[in-house]
N, C-alpha and C. Protein backbone atom coordinates (compact mmCIF):
# COMPACT_ATOMS: atom_id res chain seq x y z
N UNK A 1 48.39 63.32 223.69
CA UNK A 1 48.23 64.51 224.52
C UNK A 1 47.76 65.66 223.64
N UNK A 2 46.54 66.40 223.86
CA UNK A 2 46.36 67.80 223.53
C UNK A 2 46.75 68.82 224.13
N UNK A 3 47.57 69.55 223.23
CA UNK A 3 48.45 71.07 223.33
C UNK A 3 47.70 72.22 223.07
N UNK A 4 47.12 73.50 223.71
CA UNK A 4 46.73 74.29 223.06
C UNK A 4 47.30 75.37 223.54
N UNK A 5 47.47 76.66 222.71
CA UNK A 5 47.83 77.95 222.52
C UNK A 5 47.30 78.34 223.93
N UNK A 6 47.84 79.46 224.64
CA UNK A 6 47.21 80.75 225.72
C UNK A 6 46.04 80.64 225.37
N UNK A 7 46.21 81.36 223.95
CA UNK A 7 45.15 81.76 223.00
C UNK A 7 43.84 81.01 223.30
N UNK A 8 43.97 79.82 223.42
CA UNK A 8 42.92 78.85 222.76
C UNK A 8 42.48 79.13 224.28
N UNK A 9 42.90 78.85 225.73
CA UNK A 9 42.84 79.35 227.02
C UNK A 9 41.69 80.72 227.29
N UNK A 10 42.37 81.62 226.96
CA UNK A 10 42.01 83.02 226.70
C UNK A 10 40.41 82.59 226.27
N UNK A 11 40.37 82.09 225.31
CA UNK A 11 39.06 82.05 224.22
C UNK A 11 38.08 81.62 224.95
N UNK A 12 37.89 80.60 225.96
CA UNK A 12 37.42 79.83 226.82
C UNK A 12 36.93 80.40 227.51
N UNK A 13 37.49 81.70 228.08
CA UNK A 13 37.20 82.20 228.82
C UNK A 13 36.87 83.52 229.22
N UNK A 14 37.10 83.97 228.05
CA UNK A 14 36.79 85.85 227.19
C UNK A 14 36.12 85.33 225.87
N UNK A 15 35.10 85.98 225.67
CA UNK A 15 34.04 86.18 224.56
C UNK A 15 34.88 86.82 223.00
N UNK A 16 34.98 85.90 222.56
CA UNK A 16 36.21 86.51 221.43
C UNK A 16 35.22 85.68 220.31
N UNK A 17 36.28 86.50 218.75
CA UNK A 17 35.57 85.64 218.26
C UNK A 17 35.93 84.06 217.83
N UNK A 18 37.14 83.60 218.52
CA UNK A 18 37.27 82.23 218.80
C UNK A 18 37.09 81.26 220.02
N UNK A 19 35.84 81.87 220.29
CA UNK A 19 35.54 81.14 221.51
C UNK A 19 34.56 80.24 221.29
N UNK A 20 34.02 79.63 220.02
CA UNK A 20 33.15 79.34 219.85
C UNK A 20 33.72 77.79 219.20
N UNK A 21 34.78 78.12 218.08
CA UNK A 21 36.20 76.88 217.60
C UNK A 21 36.53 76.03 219.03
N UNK A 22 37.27 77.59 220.34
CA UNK A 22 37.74 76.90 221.26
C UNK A 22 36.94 76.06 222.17
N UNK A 23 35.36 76.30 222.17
CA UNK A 23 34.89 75.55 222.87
C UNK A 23 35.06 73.76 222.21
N UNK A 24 34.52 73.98 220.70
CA UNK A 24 34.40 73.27 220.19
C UNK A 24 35.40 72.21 220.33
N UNK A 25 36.74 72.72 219.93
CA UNK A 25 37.78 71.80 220.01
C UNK A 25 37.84 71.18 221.15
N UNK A 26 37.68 71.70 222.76
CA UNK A 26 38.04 71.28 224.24
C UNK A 26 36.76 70.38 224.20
N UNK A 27 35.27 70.82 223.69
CA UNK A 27 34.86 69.48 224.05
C UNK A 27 34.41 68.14 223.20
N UNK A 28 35.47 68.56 222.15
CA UNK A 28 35.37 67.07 221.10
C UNK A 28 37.01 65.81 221.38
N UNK A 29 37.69 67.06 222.89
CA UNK A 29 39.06 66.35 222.68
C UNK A 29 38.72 65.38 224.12
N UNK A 30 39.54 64.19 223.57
CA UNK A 30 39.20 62.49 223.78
C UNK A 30 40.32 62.42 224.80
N UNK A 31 41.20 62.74 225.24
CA UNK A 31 42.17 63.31 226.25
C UNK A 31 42.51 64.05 227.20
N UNK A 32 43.27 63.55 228.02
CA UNK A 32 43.53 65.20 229.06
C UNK A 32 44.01 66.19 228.73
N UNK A 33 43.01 67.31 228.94
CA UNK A 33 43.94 68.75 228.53
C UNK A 33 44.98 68.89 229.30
N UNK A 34 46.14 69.30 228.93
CA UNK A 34 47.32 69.37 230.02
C UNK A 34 47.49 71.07 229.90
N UNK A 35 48.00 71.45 231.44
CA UNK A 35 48.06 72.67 231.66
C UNK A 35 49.71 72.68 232.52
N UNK A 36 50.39 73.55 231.37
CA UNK A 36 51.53 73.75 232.21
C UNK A 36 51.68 75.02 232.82
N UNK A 37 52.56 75.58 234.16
CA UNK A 37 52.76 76.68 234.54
C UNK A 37 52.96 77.86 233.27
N UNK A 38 53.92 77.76 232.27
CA UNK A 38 54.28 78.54 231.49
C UNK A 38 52.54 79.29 230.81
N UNK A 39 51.79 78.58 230.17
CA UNK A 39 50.66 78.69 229.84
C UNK A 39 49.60 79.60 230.40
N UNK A 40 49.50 79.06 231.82
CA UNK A 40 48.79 79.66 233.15
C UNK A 40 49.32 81.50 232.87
N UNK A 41 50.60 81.34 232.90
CA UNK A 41 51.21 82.39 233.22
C UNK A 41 51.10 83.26 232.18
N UNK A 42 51.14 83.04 230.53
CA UNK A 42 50.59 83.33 229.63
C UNK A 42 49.40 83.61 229.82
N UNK A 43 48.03 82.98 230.01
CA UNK A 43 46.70 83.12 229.92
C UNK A 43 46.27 84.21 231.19
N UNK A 44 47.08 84.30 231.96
CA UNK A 44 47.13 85.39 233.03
C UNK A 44 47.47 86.83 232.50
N UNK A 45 48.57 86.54 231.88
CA UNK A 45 48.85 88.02 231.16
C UNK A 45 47.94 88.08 230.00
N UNK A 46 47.26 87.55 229.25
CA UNK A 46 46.72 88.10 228.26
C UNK A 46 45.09 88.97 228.54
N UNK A 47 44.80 87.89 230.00
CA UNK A 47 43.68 88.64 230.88
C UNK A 47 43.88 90.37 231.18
N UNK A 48 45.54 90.10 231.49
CA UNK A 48 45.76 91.57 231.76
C UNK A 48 45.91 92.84 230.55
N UNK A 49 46.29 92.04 229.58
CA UNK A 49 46.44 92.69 228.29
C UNK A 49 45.09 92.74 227.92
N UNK A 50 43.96 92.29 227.91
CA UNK A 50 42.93 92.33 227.37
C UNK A 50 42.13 93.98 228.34
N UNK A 51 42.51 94.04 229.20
CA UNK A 51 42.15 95.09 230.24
C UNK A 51 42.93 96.63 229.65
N UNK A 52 44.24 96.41 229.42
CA UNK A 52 45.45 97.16 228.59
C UNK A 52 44.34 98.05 227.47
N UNK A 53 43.95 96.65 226.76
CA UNK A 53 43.44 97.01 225.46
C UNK A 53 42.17 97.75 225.24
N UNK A 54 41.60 97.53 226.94
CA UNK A 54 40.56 98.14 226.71
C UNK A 54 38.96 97.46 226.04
N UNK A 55 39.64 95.73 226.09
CA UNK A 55 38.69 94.44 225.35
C UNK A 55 37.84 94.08 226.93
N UNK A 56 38.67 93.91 228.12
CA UNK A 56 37.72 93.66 229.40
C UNK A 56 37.72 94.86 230.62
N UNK A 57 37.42 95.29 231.23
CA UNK A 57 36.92 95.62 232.43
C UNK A 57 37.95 95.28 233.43
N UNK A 58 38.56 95.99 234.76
CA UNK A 58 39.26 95.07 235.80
C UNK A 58 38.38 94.22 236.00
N UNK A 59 37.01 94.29 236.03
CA UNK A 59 36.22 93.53 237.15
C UNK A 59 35.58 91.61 236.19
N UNK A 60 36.15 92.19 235.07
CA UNK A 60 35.98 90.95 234.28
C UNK A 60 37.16 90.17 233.94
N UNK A 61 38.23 90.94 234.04
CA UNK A 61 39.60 90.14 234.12
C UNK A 61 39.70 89.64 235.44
N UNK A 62 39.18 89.97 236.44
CA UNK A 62 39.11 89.51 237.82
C UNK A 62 38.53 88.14 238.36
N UNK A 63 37.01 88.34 237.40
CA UNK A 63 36.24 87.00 237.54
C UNK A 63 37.47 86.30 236.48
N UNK A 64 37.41 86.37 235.46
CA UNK A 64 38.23 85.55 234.00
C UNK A 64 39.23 84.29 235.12
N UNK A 65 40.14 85.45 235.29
CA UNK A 65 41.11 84.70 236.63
C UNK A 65 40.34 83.85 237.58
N UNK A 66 39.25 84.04 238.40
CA UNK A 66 38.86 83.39 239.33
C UNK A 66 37.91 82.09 239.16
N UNK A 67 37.76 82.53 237.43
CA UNK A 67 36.79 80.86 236.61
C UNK A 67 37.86 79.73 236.49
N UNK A 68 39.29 79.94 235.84
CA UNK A 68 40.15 79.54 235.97
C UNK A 68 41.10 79.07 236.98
N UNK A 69 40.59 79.73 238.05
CA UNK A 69 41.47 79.23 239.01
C UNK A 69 40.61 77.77 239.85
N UNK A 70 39.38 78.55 239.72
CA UNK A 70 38.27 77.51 240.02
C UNK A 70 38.35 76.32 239.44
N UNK A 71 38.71 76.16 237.95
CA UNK A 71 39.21 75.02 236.83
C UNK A 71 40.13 73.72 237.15
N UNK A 72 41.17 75.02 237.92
CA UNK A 72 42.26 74.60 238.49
C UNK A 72 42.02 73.87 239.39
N UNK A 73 41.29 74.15 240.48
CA UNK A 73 40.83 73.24 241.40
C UNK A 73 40.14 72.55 241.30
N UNK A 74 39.22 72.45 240.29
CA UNK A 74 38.15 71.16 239.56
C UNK A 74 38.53 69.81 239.16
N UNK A 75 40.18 70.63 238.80
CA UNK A 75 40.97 69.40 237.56
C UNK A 75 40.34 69.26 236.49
N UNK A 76 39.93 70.34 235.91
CA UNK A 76 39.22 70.31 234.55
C UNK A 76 40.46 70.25 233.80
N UNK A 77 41.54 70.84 234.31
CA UNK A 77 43.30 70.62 233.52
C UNK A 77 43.67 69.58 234.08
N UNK A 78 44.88 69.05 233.92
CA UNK A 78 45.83 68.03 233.75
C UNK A 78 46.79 69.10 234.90
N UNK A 79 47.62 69.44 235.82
CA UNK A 79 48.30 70.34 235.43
C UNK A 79 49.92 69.67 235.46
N UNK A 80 50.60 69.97 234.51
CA UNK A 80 51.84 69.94 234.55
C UNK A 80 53.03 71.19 235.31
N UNK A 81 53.88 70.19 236.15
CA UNK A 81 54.29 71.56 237.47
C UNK A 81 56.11 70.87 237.10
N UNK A 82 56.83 72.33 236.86
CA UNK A 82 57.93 72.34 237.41
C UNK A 82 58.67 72.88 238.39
N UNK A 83 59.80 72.48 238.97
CA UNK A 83 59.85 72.65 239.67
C UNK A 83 60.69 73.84 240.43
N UNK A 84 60.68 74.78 239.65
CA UNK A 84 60.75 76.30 239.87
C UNK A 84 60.97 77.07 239.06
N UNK A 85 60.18 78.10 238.43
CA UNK A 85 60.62 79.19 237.63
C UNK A 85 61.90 79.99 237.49
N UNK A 86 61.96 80.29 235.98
CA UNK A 86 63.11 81.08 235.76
C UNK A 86 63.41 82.03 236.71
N UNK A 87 64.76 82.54 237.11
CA UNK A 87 64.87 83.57 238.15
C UNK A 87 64.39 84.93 237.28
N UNK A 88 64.51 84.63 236.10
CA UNK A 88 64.49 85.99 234.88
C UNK A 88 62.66 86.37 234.75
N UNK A 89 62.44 85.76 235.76
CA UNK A 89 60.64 86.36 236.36
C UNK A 89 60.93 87.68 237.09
N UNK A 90 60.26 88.07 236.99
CA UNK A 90 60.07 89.46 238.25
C UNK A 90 59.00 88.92 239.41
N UNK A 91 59.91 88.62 240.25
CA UNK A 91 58.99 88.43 241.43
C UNK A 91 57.71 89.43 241.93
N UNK A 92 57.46 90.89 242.15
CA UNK A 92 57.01 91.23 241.96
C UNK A 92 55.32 90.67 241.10
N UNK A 93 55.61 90.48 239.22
CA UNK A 93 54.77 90.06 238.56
C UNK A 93 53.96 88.98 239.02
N UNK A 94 55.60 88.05 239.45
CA UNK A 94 54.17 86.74 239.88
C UNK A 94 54.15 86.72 240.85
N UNK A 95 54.00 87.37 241.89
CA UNK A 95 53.19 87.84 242.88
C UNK A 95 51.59 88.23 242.73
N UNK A 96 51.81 88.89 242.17
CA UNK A 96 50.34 89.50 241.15
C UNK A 96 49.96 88.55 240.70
N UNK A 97 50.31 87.77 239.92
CA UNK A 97 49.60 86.97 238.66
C UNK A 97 49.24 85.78 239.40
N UNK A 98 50.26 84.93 240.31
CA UNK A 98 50.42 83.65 240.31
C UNK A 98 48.57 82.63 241.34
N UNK A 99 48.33 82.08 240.47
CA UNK A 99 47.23 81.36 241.54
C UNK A 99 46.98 81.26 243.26
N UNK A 100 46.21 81.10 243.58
CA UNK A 100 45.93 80.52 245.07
C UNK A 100 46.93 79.90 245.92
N UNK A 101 47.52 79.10 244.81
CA UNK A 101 47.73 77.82 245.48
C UNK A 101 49.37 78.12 246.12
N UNK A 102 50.04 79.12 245.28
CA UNK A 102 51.16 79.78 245.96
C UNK A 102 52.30 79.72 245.04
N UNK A 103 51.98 79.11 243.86
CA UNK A 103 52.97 79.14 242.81
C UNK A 103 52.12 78.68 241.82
N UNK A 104 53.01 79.27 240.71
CA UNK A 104 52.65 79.08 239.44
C UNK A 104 52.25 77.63 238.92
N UNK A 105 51.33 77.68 237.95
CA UNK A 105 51.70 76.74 236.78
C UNK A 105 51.92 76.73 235.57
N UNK A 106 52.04 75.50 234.59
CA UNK A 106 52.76 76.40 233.43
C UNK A 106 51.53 75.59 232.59
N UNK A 107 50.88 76.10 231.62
CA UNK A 107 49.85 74.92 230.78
C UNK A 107 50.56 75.07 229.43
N UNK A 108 50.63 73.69 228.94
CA UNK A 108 50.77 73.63 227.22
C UNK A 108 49.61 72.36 227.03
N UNK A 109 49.33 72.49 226.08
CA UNK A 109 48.61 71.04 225.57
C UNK A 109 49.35 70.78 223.91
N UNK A 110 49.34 70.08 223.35
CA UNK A 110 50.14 69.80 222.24
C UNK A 110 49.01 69.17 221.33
N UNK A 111 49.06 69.15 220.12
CA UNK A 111 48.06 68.63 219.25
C UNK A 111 49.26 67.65 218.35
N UNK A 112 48.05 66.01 218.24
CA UNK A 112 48.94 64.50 217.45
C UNK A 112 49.16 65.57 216.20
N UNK A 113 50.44 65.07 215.62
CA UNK A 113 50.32 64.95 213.99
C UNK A 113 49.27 64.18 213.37
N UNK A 114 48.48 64.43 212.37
CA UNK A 114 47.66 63.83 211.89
C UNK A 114 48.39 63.20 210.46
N UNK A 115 48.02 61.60 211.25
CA UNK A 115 48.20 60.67 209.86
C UNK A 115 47.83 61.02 208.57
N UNK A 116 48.27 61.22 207.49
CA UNK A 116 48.23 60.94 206.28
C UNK A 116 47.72 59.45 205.26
């Protein structure tokens, strides 16, 4: 199974300067990317932090979200779903944040140890 960072998420999909590694890595990996809610929910806020920062636009954190959600529905992820979030969410937030589909997901992907 491949694991990757928000980060690596983020990169994919905002013009950074690791978006070029992250492409690289997603399309040399021989596996399903797995996407858990936690992740999603991460790569959601960093869209919003990137807006914070003054790095995107609302109107580009808007599409960012809606390439991804599109993803989501492609099954370009794996997605891994549990089966309900911490109560220590602010409903509110994921209201805002949470996908289409009516609840969250959480993405991790994990990277093998490499043999020695």
């Amino acid at each position: 199974m491949i694991c990757l960072d928000p980060s690596v998420i983020f990169s994919l999909y905002a013009a950074d300067t690791n978006s070029a590694e992250a492409a690289s890595l997603v399309r040399s990996a021989d596996e399903p990317l797995i996407l858990t809610p936690f992740c999603e929910l991460e790569t959601l806020n960093a869209f919003s932090l990137g807006v914070f920062r003054k790095q995107l636009s609302d109107s580009q954190a808007w599409r960012l979200r809606q390439y991804l959600q599109l993803d989501l529905e492609a099954d370009v992820y794996q997605c891994a779903h549990y089966p309900q979030l911490p109560s220590s969410v602010p409903e509110l937030w994921l209201r805002r944040s949470r996908p289409r589909s009516g609840y969250a997901r959480l993405t991790c992907f994990t990277l093998q140890p490499r043999s020695s």
